[in-house]
PDB file of N, CA and C in Angstrom:
ATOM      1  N   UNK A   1      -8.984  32.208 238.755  1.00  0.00           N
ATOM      2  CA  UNK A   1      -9.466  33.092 237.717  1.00  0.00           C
ATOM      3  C   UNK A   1     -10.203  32.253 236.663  1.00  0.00           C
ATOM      4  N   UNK A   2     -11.505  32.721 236.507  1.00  0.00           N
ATOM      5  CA  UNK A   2     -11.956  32.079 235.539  1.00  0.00           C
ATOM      6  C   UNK A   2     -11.897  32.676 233.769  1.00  0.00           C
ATOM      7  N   UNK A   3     -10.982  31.448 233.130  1.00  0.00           N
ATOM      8  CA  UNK A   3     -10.800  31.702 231.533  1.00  0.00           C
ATOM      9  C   UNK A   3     -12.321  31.607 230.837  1.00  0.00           C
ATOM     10  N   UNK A   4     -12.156  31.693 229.958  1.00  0.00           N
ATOM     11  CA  UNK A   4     -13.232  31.813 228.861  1.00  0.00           C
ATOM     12  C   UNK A   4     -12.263  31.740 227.396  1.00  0.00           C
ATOM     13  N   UNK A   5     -12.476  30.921 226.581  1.00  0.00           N
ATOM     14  CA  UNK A   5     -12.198  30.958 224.926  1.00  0.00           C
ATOM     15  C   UNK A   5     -13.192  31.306 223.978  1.00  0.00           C
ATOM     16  N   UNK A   6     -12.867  32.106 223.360  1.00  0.00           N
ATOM     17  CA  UNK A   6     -13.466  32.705 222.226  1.00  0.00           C
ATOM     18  C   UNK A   6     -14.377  31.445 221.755  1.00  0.00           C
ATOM     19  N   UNK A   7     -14.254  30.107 221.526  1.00  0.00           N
ATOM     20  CA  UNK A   7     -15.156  29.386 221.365  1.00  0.00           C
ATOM     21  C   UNK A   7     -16.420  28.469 221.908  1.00  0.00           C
ATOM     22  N   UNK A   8     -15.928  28.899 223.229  1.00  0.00           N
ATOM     23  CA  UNK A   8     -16.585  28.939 224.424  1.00  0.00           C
ATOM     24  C   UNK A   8     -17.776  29.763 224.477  1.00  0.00           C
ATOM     25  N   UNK A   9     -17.294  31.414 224.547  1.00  0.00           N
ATOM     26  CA  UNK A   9     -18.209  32.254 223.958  1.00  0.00           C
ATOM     27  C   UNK A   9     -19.203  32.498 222.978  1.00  0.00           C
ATOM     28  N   UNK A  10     -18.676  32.045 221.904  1.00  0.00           N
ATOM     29  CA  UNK A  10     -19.575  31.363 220.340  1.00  0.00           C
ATOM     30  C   UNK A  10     -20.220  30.709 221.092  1.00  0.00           C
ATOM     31  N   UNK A  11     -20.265  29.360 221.328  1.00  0.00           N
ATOM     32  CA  UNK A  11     -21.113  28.310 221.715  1.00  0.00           C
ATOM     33  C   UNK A  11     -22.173  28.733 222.994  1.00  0.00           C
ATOM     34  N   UNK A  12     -22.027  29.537 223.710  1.00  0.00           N
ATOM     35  CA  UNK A  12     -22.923  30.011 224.853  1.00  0.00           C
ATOM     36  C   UNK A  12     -23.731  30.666 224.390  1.00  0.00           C
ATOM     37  N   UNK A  13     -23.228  32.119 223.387  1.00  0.00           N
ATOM     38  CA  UNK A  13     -24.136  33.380 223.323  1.00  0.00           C
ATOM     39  C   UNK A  13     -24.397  33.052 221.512  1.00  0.00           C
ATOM     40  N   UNK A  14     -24.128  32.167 220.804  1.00  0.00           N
ATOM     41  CA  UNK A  14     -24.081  32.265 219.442  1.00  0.00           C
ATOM     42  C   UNK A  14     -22.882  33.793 218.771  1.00  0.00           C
ATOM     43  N   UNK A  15     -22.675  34.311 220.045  1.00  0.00           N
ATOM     44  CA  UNK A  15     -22.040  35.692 219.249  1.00  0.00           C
ATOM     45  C   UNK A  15     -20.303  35.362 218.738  1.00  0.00           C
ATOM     46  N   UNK A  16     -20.148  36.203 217.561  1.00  0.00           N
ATOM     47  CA  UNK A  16     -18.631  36.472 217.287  1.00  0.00           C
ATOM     48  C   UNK A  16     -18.057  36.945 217.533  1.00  0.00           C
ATOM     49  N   UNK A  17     -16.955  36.789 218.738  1.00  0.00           N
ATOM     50  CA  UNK A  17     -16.357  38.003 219.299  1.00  0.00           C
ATOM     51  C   UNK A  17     -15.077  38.063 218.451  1.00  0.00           C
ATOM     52  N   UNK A  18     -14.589  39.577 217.699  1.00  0.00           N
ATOM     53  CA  UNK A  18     -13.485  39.222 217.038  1.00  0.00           C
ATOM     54  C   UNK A  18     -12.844  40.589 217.569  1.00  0.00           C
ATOM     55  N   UNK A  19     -11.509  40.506 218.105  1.00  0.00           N
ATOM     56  CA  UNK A  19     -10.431  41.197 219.158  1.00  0.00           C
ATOM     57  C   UNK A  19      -8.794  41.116 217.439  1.00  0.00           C
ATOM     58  N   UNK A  20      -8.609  42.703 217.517  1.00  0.00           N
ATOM     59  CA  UNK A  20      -7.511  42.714 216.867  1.00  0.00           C
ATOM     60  C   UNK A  20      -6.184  43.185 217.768  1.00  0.00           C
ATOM     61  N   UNK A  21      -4.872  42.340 217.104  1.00  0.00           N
ATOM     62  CA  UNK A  21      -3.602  43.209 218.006  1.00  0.00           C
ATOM     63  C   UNK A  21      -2.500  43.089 216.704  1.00  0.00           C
ATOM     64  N   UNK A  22      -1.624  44.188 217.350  1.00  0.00           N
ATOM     65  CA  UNK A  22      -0.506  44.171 217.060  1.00  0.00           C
ATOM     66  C   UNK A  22       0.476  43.067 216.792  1.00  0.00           C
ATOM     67  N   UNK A  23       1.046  42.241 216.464  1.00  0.00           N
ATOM     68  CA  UNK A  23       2.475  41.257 216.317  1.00  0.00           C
ATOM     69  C   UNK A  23       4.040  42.374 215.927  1.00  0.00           C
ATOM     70  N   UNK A  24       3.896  42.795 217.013  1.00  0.00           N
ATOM     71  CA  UNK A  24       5.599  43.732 217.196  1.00  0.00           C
ATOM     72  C   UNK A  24       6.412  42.900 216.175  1.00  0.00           C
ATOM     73  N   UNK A  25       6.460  41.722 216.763  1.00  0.00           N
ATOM     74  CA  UNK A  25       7.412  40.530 216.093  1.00  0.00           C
ATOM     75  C   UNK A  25       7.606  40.985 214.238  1.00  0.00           C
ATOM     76  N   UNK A  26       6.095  40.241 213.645  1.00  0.00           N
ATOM     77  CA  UNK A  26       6.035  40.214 212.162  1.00  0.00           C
ATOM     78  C   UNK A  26       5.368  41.671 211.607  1.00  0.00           C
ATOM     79  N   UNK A  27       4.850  42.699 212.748  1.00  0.00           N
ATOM     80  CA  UNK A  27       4.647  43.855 212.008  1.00  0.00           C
ATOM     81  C   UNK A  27       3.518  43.528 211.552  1.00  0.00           C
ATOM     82  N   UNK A  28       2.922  42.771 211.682  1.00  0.00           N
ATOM     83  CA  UNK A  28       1.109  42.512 211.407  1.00  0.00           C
ATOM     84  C   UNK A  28       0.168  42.760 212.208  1.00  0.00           C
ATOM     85  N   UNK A  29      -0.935  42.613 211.783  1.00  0.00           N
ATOM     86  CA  UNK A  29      -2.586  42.562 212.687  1.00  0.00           C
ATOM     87  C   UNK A  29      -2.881  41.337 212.624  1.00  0.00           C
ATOM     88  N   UNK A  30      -3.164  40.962 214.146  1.00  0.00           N
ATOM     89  CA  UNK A  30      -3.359  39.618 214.395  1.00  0.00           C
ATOM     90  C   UNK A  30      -5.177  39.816 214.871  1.00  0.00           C
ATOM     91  N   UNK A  31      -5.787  38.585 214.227  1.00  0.00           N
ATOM     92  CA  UNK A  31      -7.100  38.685 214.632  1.00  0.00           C
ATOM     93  C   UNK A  31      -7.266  37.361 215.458  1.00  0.00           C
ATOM     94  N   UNK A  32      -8.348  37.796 216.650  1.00  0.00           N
ATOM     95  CA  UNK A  32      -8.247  36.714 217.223  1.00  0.00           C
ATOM     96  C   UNK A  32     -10.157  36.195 216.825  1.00  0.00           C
ATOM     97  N   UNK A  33     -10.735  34.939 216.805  1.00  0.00           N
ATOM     98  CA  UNK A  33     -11.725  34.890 216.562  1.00  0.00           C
ATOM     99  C   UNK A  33     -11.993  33.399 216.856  1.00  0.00           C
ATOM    100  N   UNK A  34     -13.567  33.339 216.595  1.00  0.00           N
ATOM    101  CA  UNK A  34     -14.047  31.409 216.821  1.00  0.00           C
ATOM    102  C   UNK A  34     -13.590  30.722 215.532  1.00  0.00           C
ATOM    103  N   UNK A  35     -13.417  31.111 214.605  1.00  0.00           N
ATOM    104  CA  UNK A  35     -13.137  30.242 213.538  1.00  0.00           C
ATOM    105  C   UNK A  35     -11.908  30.197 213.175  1.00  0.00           C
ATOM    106  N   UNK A  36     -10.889  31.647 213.585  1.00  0.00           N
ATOM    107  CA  UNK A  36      -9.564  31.416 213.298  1.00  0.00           C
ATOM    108  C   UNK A  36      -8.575  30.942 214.632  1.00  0.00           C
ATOM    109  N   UNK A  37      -8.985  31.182 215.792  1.00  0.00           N
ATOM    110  CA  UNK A  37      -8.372  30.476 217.392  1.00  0.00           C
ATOM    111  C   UNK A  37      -9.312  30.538 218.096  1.00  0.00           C
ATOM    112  N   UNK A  38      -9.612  29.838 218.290  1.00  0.00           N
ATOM    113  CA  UNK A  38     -10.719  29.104 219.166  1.00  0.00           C
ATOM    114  C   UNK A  38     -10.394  28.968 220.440  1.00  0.00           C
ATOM    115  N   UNK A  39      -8.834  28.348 220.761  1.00  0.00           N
ATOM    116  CA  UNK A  39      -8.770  28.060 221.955  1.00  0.00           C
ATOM    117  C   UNK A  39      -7.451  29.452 222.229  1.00  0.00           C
ATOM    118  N   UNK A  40      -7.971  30.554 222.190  1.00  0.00           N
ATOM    119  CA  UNK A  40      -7.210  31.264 222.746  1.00  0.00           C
ATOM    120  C   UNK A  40      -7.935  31.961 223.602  1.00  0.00           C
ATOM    121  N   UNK A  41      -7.219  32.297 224.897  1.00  0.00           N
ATOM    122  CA  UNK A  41      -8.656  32.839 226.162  1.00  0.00           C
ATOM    123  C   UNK A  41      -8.642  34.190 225.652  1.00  0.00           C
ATOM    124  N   UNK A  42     -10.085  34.905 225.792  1.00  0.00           N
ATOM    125  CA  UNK A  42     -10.217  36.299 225.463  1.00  0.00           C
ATOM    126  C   UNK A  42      -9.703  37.377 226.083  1.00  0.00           C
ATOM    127  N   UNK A  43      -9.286  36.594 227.552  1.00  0.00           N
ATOM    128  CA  UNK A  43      -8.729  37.569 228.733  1.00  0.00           C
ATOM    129  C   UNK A  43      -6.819  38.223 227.984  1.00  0.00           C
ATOM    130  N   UNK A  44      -6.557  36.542 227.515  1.00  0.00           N
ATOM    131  CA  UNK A  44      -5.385  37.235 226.940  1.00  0.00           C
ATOM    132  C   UNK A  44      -5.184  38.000 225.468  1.00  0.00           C
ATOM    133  N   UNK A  45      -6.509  37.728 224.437  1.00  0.00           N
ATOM    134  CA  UNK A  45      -5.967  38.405 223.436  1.00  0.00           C
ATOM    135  C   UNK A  45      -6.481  40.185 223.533  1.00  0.00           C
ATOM    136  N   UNK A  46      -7.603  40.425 224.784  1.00  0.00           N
ATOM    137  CA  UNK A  46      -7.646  41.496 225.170  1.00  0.00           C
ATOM    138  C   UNK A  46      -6.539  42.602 225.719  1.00  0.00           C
ATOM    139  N   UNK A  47      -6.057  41.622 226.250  1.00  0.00           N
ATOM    140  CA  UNK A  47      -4.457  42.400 226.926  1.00  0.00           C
ATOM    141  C   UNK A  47      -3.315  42.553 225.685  1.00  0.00           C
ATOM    142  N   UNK A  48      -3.318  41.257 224.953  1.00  0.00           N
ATOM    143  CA  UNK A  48      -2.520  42.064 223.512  1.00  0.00           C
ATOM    144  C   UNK A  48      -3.218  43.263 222.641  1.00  0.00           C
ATOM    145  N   UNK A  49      -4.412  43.020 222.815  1.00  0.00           N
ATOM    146  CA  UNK A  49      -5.290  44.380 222.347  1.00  0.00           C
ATOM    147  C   UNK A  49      -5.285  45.714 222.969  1.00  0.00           C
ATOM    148  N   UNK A  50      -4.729  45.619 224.207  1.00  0.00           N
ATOM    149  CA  UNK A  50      -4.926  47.247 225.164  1.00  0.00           C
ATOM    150  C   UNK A  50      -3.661  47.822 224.860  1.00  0.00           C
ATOM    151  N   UNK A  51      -2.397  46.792 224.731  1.00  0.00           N
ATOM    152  CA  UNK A  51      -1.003  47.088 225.204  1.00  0.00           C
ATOM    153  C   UNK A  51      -0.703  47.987 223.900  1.00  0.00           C
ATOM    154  N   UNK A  52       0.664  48.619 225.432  1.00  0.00           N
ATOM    155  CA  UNK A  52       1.716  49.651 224.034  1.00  0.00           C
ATOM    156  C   UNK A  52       2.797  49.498 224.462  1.00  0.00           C
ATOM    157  N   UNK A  53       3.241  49.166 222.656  1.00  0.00           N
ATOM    158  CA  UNK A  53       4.439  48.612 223.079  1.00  0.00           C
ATOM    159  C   UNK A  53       5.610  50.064 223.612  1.00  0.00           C
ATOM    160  N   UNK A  54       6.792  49.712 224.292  1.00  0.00           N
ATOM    161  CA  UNK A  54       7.484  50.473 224.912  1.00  0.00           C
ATOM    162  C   UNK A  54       7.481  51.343 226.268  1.00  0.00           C
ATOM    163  N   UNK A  55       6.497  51.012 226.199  1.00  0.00           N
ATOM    164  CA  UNK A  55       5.535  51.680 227.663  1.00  0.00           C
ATOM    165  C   UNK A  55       5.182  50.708 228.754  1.00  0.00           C
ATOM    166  N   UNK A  56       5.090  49.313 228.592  1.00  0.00           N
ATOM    167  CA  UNK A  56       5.142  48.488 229.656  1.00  0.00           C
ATOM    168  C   UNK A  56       5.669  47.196 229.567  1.00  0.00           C
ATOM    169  N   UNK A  57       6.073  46.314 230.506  1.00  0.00           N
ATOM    170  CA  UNK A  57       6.843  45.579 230.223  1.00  0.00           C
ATOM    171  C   UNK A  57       6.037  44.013 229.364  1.00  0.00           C
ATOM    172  N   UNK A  58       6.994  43.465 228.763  1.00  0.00           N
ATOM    173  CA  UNK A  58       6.245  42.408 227.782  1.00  0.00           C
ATOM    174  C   UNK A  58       6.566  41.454 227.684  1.00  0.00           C
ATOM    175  N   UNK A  59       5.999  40.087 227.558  1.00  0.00           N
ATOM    176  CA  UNK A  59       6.650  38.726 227.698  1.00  0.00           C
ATOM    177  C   UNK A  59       5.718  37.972 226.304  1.00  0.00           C
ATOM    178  N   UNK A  60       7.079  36.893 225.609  1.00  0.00           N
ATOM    179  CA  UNK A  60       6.401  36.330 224.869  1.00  0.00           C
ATOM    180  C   UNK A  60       5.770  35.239 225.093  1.00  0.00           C
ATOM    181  N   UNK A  61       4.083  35.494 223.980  1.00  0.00           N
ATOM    182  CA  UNK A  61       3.888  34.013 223.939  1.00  0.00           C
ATOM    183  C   UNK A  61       3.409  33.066 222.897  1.00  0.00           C
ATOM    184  N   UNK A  62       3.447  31.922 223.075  1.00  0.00           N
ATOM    185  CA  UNK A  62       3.456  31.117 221.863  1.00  0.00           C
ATOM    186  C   UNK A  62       2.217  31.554 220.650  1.00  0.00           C
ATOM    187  N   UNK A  63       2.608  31.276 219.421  1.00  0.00           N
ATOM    188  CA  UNK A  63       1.755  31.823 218.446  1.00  0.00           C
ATOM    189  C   UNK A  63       0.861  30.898 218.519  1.00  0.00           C
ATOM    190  N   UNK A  64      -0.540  31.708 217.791  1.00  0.00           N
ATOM    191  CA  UNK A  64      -1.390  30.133 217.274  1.00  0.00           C
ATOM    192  C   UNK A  64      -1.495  30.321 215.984  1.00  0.00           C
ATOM    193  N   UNK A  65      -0.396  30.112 215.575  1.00  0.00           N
ATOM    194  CA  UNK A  65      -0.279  30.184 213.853  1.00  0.00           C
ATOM    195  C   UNK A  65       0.928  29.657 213.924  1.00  0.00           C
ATOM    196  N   UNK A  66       1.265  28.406 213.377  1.00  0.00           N
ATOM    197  CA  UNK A  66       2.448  27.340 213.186  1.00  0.00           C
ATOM    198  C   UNK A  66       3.601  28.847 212.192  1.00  0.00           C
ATOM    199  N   UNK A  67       2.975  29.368 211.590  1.00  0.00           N
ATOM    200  CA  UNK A  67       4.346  29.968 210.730  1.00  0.00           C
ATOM    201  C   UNK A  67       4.632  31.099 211.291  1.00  0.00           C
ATOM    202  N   UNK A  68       3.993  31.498 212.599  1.00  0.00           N
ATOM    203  CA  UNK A  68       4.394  32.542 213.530  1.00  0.00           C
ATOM    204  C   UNK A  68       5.724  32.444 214.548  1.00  0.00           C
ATOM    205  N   UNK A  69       6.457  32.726 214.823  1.00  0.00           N
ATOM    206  CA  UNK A  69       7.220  32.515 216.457  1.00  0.00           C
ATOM    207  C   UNK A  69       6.930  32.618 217.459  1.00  0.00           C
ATOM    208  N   UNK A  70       6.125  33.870 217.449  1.00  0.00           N
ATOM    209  CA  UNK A  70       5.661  34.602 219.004  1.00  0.00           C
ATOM    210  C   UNK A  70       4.817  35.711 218.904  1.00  0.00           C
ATOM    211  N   UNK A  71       3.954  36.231 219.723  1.00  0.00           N
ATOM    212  CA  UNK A  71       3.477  36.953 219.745  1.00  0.00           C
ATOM    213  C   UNK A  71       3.704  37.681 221.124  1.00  0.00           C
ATOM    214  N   UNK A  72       4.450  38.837 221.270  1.00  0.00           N
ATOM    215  CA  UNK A  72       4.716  39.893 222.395  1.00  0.00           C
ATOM    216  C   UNK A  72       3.474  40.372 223.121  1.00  0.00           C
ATOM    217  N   UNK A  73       3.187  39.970 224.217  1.00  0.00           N
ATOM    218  CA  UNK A  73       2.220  41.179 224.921  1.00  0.00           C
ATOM    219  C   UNK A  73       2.874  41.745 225.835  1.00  0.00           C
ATOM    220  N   UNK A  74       1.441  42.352 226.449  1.00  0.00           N
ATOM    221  CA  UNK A  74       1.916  43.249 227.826  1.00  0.00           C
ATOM    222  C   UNK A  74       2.233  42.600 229.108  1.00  0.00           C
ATOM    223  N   UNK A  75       2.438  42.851 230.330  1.00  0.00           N
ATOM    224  CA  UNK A  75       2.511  42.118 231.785  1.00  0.00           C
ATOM    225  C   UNK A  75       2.051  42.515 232.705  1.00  0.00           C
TER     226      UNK A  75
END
C-alpha cells in the first residue's frame, strides 16, 4: 500500500490539505495538516475523519502531540 504524508503532499502539489477529527479521548478537534503533522499519513487521519464512534470497532494510536495519550480511530 502506498502511504503518502500530508507533507509529502505540500511538497508535490504546493496544496494544503487540512483533514479534521474527533479525539473521543480529550473531547477535542484534532487537525491534521503540513505545518502542524507533517508526518502523519493522510490515509490514516482520513479514517479518523470518516469514523463513528460506537458503531465500529477502534484501536488506539499514538498521538502527535507530546501532551496527548492517544488518539482512537476506526478498524
Amino acid at each position: 500500500m502506498f502511504l503518502i504524508n500530508h507533507f509529502q503532499l505540500y511538497d508535490a502539489t504546493g496544496n494544503e490539505l487540512c483533514i479534521t477529527a474527533v479525539n473521543v479521548n480529550m473531547v477535542d478537534l484534532e487537525y491534521f495538516h503540513p505545518k502542524t503533522t507533517p508526518d502523519v499519513p493522510i490515509n490514516l487521519a482520513l479514517r479518523m475523519s470518516v469514523s463513528i464512534p460506537g458503531e465500529v470497532l477502534h484501536y488506539c494510536a499514538s498521538s502527535h502531540r507530546n501532551d496527548r495519550p492517544n488518539i482512537k480511530i476506526s478498524k
